[in-house]
Protein backbone atom coordinates (compact mmCIF):
# COMPACT_ATOMS: atom_id res chain seq x y z
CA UNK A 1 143.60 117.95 44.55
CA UNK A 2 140.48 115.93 45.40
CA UNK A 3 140.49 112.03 44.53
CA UNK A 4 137.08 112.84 42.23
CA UNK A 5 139.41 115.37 40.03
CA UNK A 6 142.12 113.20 39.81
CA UNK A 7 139.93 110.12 38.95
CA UNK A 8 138.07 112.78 36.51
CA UNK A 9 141.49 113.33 35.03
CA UNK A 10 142.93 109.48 34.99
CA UNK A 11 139.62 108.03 33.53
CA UNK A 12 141.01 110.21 30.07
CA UNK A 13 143.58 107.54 29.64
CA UNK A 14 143.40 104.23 27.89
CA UNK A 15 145.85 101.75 27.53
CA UNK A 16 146.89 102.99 23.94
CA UNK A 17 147.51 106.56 24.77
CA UNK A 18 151.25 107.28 24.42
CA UNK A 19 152.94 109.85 26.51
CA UNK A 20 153.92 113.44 25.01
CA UNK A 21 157.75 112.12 26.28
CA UNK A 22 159.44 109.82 28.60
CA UNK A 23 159.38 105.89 28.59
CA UNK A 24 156.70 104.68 30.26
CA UNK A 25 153.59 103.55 29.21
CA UNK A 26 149.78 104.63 30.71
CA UNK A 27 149.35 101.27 32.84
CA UNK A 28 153.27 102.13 34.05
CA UNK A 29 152.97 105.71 35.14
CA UNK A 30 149.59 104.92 37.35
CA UNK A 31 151.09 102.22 38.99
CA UNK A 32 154.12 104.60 39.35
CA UNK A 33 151.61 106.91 40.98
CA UNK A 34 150.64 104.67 43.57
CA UNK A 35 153.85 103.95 44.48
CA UNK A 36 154.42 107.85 45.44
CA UNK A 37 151.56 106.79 47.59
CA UNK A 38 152.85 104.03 49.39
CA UNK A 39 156.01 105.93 49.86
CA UNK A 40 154.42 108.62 51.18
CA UNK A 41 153.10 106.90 54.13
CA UNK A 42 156.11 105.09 54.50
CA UNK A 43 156.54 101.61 52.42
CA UNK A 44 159.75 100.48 51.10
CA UNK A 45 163.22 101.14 52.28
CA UNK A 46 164.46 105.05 51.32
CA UNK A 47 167.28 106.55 52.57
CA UNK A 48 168.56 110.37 51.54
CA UNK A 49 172.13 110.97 49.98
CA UNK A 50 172.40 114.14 49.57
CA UNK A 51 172.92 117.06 52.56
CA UNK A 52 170.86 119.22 54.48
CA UNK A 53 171.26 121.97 52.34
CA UNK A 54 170.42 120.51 49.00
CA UNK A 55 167.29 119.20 50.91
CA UNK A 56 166.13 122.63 51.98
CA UNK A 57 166.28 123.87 48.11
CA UNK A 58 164.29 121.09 46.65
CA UNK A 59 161.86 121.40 49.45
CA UNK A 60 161.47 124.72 48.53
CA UNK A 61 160.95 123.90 44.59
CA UNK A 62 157.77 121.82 46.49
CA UNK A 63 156.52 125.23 47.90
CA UNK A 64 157.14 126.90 44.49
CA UNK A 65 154.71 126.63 41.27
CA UNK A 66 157.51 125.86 39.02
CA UNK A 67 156.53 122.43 37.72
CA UNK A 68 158.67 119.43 37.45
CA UNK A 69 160.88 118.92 34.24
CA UNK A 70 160.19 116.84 31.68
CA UNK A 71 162.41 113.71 31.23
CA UNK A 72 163.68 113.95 35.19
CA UNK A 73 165.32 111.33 36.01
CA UNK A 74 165.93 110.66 39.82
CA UNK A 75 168.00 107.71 40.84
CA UNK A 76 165.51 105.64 43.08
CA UNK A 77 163.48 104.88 40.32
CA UNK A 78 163.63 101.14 38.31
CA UNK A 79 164.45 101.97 34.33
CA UNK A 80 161.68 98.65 33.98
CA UNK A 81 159.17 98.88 35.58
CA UNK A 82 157.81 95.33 36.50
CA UNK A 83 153.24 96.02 36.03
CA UNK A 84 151.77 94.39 39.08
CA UNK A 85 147.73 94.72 37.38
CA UNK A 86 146.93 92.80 34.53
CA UNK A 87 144.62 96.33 33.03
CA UNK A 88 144.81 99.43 33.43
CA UNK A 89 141.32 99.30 35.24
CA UNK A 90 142.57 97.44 38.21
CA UNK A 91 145.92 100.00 38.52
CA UNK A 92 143.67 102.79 38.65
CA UNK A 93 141.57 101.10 41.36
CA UNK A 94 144.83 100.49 42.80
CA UNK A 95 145.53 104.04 42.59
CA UNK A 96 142.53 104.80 44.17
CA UNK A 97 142.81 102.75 47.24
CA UNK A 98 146.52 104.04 47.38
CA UNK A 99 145.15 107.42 47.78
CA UNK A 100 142.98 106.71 50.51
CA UNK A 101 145.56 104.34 52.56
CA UNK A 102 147.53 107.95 52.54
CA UNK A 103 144.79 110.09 53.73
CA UNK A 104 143.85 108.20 56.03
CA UNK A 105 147.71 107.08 57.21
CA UNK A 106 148.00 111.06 58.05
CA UNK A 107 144.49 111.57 59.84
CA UNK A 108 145.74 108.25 62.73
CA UNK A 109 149.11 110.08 62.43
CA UNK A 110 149.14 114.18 62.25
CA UNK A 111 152.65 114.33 63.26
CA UNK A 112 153.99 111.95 60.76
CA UNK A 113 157.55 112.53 58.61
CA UNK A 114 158.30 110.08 56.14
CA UNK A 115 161.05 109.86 53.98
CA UNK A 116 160.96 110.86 50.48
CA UNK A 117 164.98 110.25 49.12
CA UNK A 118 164.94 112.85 46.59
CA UNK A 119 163.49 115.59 49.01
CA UNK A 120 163.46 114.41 52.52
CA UNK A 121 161.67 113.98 55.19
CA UNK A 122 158.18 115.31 54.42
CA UNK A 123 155.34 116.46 56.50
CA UNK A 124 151.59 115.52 55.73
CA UNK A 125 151.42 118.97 53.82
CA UNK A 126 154.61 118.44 51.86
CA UNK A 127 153.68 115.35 50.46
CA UNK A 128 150.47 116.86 49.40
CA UNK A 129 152.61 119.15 47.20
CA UNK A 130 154.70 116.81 46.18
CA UNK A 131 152.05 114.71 44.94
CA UNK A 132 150.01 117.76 43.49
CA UNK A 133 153.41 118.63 41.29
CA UNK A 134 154.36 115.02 40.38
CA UNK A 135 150.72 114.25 39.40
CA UNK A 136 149.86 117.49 37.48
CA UNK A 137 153.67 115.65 35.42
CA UNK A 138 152.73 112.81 34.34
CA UNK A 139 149.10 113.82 33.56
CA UNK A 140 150.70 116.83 31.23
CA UNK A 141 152.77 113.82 29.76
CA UNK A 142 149.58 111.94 28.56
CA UNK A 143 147.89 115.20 27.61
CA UNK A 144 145.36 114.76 29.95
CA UNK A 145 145.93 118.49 30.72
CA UNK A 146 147.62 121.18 29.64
């Protein structure tokens, strides 16, 4: 998906929109975004506990259309979420910058693998589909598409 789309698609929300399920609010989930992004290119400390095999399925599910379940829970991720913007404005310009700091991370380094803990070690083009499928969630949780 193209950063113009997904801006297209972001600049729905407001601050007052409440999510179709889950916990967090609008200003929570796009900072939650971005820090898929940072991950992605390899900020903060993730390890994987679970073995190669489980790996290799959920990698798969990346490669599949199924979309993600609502309510997932995964266990690297805080149950409160501490908002690091003061408005929603400034997390989506966050977001924005986030998006480019992980383009660009992968055009200086092609060959790059960076840990995701719930499904491994991920290539430039696996993170793209992870981001595509985690995305498209949380903008059918706002209703910002269907």
């Amino acid at each position: 998906m193209e950063l113009e789309t997904m801006l297209g698609i972001l600049n729905r929300l407001s601050s007052s929109k409440t999510p179709l399920w889950g916990k967090m609010n609008a200003q929570e989930m796009v900072e939650h975004l971005s820090d898929m992004l940072m991950m992605s290119r390899g900020t903060g400390n993730f390890t994987i506990d679970v073995d190669a095999e489980t790996i290799a399925r959920r990698q798969q599910f990346l490669l599949s259309d199924k979309e993600m379940a609502k309510n997932i829970t995964v266990p690297f991720t805080k149950d409160i979420i501490e908002l690091r913007h003061d408005e929603l404005e400034l997390a989506l310009d966050e977001f924005t910058e986030e998006w480019m700091n992980f383009t660009e991370y992968y055009e200086n380094n092609p060959s790059a693998s960076v840990i995701h803990p719930y499904y491994g070690a991920l290539d430039f083009n696996l993170w793209l589909k992870m981001h595509d499928k985690h995305f498209m969630h949380h903008f059918k949780q706002f209703g910002l598409i269907e």
